[in-house]
C-alpha atoms as a PDB file:
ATOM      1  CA  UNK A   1       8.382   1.590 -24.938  1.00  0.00           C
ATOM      2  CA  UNK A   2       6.620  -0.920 -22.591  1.00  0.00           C
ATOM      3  CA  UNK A   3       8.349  -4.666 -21.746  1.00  0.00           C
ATOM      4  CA  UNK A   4       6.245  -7.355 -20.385  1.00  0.00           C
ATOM      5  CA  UNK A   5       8.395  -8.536 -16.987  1.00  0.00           C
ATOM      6  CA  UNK A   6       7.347 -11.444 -14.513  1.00  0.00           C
ATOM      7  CA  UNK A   7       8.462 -11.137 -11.134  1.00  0.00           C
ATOM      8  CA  UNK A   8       8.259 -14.124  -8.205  1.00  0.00           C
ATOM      9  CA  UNK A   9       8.166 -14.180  -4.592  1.00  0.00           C
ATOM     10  CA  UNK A  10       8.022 -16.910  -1.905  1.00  0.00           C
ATOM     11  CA  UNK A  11       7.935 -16.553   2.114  1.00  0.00           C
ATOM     12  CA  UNK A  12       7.901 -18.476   4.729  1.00  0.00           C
ATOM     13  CA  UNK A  13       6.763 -17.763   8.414  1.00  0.00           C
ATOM     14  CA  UNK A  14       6.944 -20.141  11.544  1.00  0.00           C
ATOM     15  CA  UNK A  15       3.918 -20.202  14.038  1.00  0.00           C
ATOM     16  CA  UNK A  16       4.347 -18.547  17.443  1.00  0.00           C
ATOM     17  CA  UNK A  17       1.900 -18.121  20.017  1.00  0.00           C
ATOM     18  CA  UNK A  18       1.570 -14.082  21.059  1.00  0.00           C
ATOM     19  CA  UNK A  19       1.087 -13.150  17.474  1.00  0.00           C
ATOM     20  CA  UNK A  20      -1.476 -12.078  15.533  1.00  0.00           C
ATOM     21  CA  UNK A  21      -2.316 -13.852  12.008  1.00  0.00           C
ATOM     22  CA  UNK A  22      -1.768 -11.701   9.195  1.00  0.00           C
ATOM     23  CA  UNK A  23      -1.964 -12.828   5.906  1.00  0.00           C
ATOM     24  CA  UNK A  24      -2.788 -10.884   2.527  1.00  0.00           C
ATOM     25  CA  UNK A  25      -3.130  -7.533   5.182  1.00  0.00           C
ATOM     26  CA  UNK A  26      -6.334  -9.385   7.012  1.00  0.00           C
ATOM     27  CA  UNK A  27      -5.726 -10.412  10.391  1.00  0.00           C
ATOM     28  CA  UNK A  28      -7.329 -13.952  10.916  1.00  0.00           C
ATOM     29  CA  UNK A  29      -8.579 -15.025  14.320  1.00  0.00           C
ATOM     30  CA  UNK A  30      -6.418 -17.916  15.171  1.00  0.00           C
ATOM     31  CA  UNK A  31      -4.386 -19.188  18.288  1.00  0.00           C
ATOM     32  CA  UNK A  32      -1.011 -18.665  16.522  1.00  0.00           C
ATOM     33  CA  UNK A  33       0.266 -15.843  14.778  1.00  0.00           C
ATOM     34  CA  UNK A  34       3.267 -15.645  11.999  1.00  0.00           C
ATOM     35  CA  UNK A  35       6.879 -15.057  13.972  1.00  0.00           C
ATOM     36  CA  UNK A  36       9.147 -12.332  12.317  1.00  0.00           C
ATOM     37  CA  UNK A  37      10.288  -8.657  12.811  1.00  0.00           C
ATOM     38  CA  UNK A  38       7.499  -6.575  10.792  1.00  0.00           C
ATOM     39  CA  UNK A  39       3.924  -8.215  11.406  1.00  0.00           C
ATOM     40  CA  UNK A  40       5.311 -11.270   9.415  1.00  0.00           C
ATOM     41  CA  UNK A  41       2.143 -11.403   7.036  1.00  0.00           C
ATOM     42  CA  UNK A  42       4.104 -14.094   4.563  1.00  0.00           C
ATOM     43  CA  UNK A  43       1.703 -12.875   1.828  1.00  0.00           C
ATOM     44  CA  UNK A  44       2.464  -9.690   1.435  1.00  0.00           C
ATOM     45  CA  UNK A  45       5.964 -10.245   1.997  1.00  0.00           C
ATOM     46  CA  UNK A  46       6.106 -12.530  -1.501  1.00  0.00           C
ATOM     47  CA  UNK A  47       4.015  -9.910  -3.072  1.00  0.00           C
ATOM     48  CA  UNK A  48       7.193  -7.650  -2.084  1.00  0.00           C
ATOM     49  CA  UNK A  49       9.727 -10.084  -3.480  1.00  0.00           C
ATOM     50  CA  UNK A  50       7.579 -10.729  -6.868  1.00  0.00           C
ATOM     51  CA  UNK A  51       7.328  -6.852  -7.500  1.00  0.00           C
ATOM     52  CA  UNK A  52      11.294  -6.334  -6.801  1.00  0.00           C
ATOM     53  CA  UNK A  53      12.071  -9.448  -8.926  1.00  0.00           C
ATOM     54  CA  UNK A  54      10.393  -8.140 -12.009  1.00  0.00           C
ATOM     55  CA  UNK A  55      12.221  -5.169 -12.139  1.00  0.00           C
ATOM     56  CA  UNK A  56      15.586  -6.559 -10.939  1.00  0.00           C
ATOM     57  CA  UNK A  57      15.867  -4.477  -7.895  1.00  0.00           C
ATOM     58  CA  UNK A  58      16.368  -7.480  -4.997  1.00  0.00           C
ATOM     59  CA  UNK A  59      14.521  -7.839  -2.500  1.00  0.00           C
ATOM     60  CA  UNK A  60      12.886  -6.640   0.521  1.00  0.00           C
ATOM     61  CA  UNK A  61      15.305  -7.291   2.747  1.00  0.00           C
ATOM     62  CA  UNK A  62      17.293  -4.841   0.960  1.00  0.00           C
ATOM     63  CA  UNK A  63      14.915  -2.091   1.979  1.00  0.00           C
ATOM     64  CA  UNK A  64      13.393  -3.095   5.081  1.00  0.00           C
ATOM     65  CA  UNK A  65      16.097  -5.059   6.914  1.00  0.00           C
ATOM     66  CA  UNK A  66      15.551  -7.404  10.297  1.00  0.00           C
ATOM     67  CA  UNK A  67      18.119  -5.139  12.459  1.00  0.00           C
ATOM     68  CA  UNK A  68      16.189  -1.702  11.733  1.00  0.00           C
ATOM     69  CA  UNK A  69      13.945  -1.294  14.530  1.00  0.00           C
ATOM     70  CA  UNK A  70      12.229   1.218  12.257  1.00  0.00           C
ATOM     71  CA  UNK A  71      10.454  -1.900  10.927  1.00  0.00           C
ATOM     72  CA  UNK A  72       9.629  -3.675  13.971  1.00  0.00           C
ATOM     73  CA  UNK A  73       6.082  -4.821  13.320  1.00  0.00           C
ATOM     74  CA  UNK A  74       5.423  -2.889  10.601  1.00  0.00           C
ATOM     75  CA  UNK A  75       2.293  -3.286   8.558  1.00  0.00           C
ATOM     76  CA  UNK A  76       3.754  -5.015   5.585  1.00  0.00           C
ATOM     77  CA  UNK A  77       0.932  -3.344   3.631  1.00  0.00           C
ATOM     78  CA  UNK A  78       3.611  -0.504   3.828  1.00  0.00           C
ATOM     79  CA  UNK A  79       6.563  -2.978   2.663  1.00  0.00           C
ATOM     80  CA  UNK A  80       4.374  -3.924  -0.837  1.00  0.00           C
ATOM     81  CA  UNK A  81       3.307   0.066  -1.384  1.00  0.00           C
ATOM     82  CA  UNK A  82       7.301   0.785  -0.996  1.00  0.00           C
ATOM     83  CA  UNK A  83       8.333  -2.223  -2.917  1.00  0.00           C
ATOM     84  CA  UNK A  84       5.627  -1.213  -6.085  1.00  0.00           C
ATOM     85  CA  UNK A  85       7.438   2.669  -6.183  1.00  0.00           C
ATOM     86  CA  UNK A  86      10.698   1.276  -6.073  1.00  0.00           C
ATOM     87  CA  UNK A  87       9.897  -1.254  -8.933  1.00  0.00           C
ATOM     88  CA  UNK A  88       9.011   1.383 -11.303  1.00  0.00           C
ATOM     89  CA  UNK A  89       5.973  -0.568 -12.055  1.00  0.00           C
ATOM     90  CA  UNK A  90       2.658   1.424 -12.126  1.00  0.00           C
ATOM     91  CA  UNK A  91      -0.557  -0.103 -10.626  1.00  0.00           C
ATOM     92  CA  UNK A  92      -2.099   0.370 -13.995  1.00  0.00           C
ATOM     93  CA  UNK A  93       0.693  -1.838 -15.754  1.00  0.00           C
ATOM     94  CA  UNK A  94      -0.131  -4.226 -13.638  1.00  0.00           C
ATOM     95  CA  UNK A  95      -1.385  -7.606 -15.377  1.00  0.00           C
ATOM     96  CA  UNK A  96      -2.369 -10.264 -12.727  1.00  0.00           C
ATOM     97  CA  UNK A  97      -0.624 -11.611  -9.457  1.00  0.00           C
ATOM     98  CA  UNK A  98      -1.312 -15.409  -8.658  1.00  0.00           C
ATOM     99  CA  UNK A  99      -1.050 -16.052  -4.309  1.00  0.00           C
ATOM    100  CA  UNK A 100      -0.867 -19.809  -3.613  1.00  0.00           C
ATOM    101  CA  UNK A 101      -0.835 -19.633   0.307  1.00  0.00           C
ATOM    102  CA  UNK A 102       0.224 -22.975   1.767  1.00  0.00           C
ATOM    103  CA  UNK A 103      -1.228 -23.678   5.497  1.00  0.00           C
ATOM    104  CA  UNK A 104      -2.257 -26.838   7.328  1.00  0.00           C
ATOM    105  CA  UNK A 105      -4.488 -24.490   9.602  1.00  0.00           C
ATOM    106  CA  UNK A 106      -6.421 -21.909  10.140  1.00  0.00           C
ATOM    107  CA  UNK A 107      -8.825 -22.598   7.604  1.00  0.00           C
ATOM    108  CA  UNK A 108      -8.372 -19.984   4.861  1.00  0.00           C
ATOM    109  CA  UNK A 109     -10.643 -20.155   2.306  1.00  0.00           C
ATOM    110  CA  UNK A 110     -13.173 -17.869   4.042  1.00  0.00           C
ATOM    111  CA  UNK A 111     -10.829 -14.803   3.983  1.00  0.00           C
ATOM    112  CA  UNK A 112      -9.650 -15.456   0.573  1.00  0.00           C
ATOM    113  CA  UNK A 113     -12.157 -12.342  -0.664  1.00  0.00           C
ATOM    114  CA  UNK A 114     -11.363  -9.679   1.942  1.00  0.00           C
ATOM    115  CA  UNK A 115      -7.579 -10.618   1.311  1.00  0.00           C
ATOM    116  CA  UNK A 116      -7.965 -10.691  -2.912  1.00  0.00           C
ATOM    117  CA  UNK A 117      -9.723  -7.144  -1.845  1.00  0.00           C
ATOM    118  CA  UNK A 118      -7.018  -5.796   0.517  1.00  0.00           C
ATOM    119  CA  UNK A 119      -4.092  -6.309  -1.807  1.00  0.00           C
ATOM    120  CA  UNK A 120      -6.140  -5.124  -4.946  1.00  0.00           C
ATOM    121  CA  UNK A 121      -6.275  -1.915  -2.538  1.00  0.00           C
ATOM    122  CA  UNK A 122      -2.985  -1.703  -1.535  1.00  0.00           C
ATOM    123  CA  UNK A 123      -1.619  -2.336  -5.424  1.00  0.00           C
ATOM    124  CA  UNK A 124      -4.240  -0.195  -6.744  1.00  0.00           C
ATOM    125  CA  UNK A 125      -5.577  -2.469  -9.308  1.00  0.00           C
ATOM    126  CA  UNK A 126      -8.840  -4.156  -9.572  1.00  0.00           C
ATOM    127  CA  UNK A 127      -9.761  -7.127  -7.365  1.00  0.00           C
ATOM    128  CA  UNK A 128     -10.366  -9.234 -10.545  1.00  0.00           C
ATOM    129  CA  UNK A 129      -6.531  -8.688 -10.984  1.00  0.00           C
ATOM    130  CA  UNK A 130      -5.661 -10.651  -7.790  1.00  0.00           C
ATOM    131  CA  UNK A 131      -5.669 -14.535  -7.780  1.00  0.00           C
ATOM    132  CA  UNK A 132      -5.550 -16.013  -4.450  1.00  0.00           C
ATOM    133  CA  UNK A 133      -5.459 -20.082  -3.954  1.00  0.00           C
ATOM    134  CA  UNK A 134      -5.285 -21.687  -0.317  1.00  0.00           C
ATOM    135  CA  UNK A 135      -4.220 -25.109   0.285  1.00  0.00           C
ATOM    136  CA  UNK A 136      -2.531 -27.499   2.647  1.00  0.00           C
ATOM    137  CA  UNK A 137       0.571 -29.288   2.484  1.00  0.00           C
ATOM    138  CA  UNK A 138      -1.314 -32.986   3.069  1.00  0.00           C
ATOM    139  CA  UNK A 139       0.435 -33.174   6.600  1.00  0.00           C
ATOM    140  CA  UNK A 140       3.997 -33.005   4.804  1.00  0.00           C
ATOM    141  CA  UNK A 141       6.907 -30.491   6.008  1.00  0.00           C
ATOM    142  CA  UNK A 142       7.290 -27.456   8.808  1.00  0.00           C
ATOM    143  CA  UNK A 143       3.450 -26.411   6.815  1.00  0.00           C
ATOM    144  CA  UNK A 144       1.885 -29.453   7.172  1.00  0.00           C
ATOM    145  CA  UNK A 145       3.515 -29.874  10.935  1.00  0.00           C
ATOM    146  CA  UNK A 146       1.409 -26.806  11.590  1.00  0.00           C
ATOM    147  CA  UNK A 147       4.807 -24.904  12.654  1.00  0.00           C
ATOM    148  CA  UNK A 148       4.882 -22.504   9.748  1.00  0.00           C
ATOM    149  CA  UNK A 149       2.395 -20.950   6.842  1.00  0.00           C
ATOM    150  CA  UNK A 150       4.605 -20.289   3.530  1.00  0.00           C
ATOM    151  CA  UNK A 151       3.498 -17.809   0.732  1.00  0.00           C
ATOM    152  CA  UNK A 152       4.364 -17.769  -3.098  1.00  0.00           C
ATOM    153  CA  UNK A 153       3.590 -15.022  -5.192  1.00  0.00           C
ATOM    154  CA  UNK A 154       3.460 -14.394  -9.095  1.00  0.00           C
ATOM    155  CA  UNK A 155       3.320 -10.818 -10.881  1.00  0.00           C
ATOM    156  CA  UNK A 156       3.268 -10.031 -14.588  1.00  0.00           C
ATOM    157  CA  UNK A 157       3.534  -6.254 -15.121  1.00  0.00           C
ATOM    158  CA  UNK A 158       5.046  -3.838 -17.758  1.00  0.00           C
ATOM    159  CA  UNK A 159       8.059  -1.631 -16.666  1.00  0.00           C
ATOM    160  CA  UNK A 160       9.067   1.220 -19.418  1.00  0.00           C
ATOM    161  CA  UNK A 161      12.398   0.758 -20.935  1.00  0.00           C
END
C-alpha cells in the first residue's frame, strides 16, 4: 500500500562574483554567481530538501556535507538524483513539485522552460509535473538587496508503506 506524503524545501544562496549562476540545473548568464561548496544552484538544493522531507530522511546536508571535498562544486543535478533514491520515492509516484524562486535580478522568467525541462529530466517525470514561479522580493531583505537568490520547493509523492 501507497501513502500520499508532501515534502518541503527552502535554500538560500548569497551572490559572489567568480561564480557561475545555476539555478534549476541551467546556468544563467549573469555577473554574479550563487556562493556555496557544490555549484550552489539554490533550486535544486530545495528540490533535495523537499524529496528528503517527504520521506523523513533529513536533509542534504546529511549526505552531501560542506567539509567533503568530494562535493566541491558538484553538479547538484547529482545531489536531487541521490536525494530521489534515498527517498524511496519513484519518479512515477511523483505528483507535482511547485519552485517559487525569489531573485531581485537576473531576470528569470526567460529560463523558467529550460529549467521546468531540466528538473522534469533529472526527476524523470513529465515537464507538465514541474511548476516553476519567479519573482522578486519588492527591494525587501538580503533578495531584494541583490546579495542573495533564495529557493522554496514543494513535492507531493507516494512512498509504499
Amino acid at each position: 500500500m501507497k501513502k500520499l506524503v508532501i515534502g518541503y524545501g527552502e535554500d538560500i544562496h548569497r551572490l559572489a562574483k567568480g561564480r557561475r549562476l545555476v539555478l534549476g540545473g541551467i546556468e544563467i548568464p549573469y555577473e554574479m554567481g550563487l556562493e556555496g561548496h557544490s555549484d550552489a544552484d539554490a533550486v535544486l538544493h530545495a528540490l533535495g530538501d523537499a524529496l528528503l522531507g517527504a520521506s523523513a530522511k533529513g536533509d542534504i546536508g546529511l549526505y552531501f556535507p560542506d567539509r567533503d571535498e568530494a562535493t566541491r562544486n558538484m553538479d547538484s543535478s547529482l545531489i536531487v538524483k541521490r536525494c530521489l533514491e534515498v527517498s524511496g520515492i519513484k519518479s512515477a509516484d511523483i505528483h507535482n513539485v511547485d519552485i517559487s524562486i525569489s531573485a531581485e535580478a537576473p531576470r528569470l522568467s526567460p529560463y523558467v522552460v529550460a529549467m521546468r525541462e531540466k528538473i522534469a529530466s533529472v526527476l524523470g517525470v513529465s515537464p507538465s509535473r514541474v511548476s516553476i514561479k519567479a519573482m522578486t522580493n519588492e527591494g525587501l531583505d538580503a533578495v531584494g538587496e541583490k546579495k542573495a537568490i533564495r529557493a522554496v520547493a514543494v513535492l507531493l509523492g507516494e512512498v509504499s508503506e
